[in-house]
C-alpha atoms as a PDB file:
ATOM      1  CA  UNK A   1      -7.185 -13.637   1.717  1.00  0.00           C
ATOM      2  CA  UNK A   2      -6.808 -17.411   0.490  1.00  0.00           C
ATOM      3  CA  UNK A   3      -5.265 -17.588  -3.138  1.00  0.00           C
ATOM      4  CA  UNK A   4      -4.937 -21.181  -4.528  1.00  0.00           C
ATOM      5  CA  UNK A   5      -4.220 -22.217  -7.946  1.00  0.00           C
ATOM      6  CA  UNK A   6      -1.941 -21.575 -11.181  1.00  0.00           C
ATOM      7  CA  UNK A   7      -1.587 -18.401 -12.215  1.00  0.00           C
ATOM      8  CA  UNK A   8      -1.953 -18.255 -15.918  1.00  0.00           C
ATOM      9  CA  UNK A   9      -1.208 -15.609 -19.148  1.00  0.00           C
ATOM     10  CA  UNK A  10      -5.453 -14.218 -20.011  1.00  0.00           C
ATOM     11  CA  UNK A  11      -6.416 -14.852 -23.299  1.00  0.00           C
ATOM     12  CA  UNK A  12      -5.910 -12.421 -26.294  1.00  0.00           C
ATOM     13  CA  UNK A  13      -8.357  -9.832 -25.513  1.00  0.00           C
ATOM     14  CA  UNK A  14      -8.970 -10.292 -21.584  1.00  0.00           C
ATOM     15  CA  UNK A  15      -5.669  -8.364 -21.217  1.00  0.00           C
ATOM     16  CA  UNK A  16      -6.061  -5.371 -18.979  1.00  0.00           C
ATOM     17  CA  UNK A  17      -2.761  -2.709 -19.856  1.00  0.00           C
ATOM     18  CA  UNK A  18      -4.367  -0.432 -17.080  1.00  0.00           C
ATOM     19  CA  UNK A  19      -2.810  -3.043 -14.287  1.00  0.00           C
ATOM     20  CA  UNK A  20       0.110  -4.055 -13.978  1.00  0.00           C
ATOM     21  CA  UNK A  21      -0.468  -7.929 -13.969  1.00  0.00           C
ATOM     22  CA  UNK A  22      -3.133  -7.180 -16.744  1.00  0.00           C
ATOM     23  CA  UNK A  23      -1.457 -10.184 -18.531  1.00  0.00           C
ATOM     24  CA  UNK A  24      -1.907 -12.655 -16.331  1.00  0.00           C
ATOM     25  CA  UNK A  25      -4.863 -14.078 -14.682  1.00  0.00           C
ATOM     26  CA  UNK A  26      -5.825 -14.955 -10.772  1.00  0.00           C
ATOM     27  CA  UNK A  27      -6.593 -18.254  -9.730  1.00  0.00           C
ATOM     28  CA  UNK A  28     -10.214 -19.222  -9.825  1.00  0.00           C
ATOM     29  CA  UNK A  29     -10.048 -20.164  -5.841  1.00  0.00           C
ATOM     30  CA  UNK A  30     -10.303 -17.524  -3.352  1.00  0.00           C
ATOM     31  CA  UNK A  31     -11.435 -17.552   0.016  1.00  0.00           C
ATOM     32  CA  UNK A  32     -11.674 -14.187   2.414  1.00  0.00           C
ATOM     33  CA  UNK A  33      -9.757 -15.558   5.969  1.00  0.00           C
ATOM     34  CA  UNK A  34     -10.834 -11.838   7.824  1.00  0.00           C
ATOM     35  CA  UNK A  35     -12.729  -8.962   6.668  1.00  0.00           C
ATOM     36  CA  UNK A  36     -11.641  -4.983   7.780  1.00  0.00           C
ATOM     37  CA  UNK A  37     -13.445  -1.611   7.742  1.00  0.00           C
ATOM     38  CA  UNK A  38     -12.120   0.446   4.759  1.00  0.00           C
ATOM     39  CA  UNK A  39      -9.518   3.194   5.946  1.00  0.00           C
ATOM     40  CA  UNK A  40     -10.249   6.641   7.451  1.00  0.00           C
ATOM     41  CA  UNK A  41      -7.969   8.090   4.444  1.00  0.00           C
ATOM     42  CA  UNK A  42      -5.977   6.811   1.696  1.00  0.00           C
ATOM     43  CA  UNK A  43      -2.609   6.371   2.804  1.00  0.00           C
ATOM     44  CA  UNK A  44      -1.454   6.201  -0.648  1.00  0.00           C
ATOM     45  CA  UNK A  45      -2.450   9.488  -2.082  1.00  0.00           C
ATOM     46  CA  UNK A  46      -1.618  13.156  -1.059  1.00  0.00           C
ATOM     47  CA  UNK A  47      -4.989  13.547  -0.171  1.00  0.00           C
ATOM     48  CA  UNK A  48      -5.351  16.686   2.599  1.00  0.00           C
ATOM     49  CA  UNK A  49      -6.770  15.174   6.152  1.00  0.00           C
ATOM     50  CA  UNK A  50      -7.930  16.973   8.895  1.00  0.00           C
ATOM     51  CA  UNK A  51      -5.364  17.302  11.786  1.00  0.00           C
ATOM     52  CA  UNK A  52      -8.148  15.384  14.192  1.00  0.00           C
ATOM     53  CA  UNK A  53      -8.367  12.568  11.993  1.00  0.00           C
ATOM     54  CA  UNK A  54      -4.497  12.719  11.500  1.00  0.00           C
ATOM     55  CA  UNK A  55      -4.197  12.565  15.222  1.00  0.00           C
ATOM     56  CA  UNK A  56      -6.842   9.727  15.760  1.00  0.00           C
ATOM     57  CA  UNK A  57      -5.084   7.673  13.189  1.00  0.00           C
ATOM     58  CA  UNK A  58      -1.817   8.378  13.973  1.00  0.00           C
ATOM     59  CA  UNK A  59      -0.271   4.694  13.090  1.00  0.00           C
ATOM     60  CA  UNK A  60      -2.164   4.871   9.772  1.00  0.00           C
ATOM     61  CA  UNK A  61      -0.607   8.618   9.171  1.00  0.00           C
ATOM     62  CA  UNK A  62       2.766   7.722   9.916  1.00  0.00           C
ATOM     63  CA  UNK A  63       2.570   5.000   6.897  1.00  0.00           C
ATOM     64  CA  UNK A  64       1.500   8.227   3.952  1.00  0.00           C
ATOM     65  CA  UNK A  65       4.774   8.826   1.861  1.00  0.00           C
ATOM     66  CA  UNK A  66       5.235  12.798   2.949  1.00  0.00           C
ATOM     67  CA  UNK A  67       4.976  11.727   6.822  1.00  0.00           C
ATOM     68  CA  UNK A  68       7.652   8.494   6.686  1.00  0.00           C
ATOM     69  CA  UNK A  69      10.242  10.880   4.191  1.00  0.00           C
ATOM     70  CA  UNK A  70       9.486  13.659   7.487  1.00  0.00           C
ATOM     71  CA  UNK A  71      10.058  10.867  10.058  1.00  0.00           C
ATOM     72  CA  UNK A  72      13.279   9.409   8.416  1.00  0.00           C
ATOM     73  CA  UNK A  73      14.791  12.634   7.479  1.00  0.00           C
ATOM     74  CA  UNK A  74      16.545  13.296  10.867  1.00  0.00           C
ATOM     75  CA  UNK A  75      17.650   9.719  10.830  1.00  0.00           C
ATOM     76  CA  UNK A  76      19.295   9.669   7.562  1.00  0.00           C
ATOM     77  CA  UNK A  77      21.665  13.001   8.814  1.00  0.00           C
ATOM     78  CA  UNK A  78      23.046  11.473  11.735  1.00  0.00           C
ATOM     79  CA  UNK A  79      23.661   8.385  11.103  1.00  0.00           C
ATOM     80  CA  UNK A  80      26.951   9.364   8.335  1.00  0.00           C
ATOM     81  CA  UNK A  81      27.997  11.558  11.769  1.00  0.00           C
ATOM     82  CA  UNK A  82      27.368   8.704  13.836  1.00  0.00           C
ATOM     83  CA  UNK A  83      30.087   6.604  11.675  1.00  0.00           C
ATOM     84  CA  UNK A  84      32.861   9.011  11.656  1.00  0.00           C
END
């Protein structure tokens, strides 16, 4: 996506305290550079996904918070060995 402009504070009453940049507001210019197919799963969420569609999407399963803490665990022991 193609954002041009000045971002600038909303005025009193267009605030939106559900977001987190509910103060300000986007530039009025926007231009889509490539569209993309929504995701097979939220990567986000803990949301439970089949193994098959785990193992299709395997580079999008590796990005969900409870794989990458799995993934990284093993790393994060050796390396304090690996300095000693």
């Amino acid at each position: 996506m193609l954002v041009a402009g000045t971002v600038q504070a909303r005025r009193p009453g267009n605030e939106n305290p559900e977001l987190p940049t509910g103060e300000i507001g986007s530039p009025r210019r926007r231009r889509v550079l490539a569209e993309s197919d929504p995701l097979p799963f939220p990567i986000e969420s803990g949301a439970e996904v089949s193994e098959k569609v785990r193992l299709k999407y395997g580079n999008l399963d590796i990005r969900r918070p409870t794989m990458a803490a799995a993934l990284l665990r093993p790393v994060r022991r050796s390396v304090p060995h690996r300095r000693r």
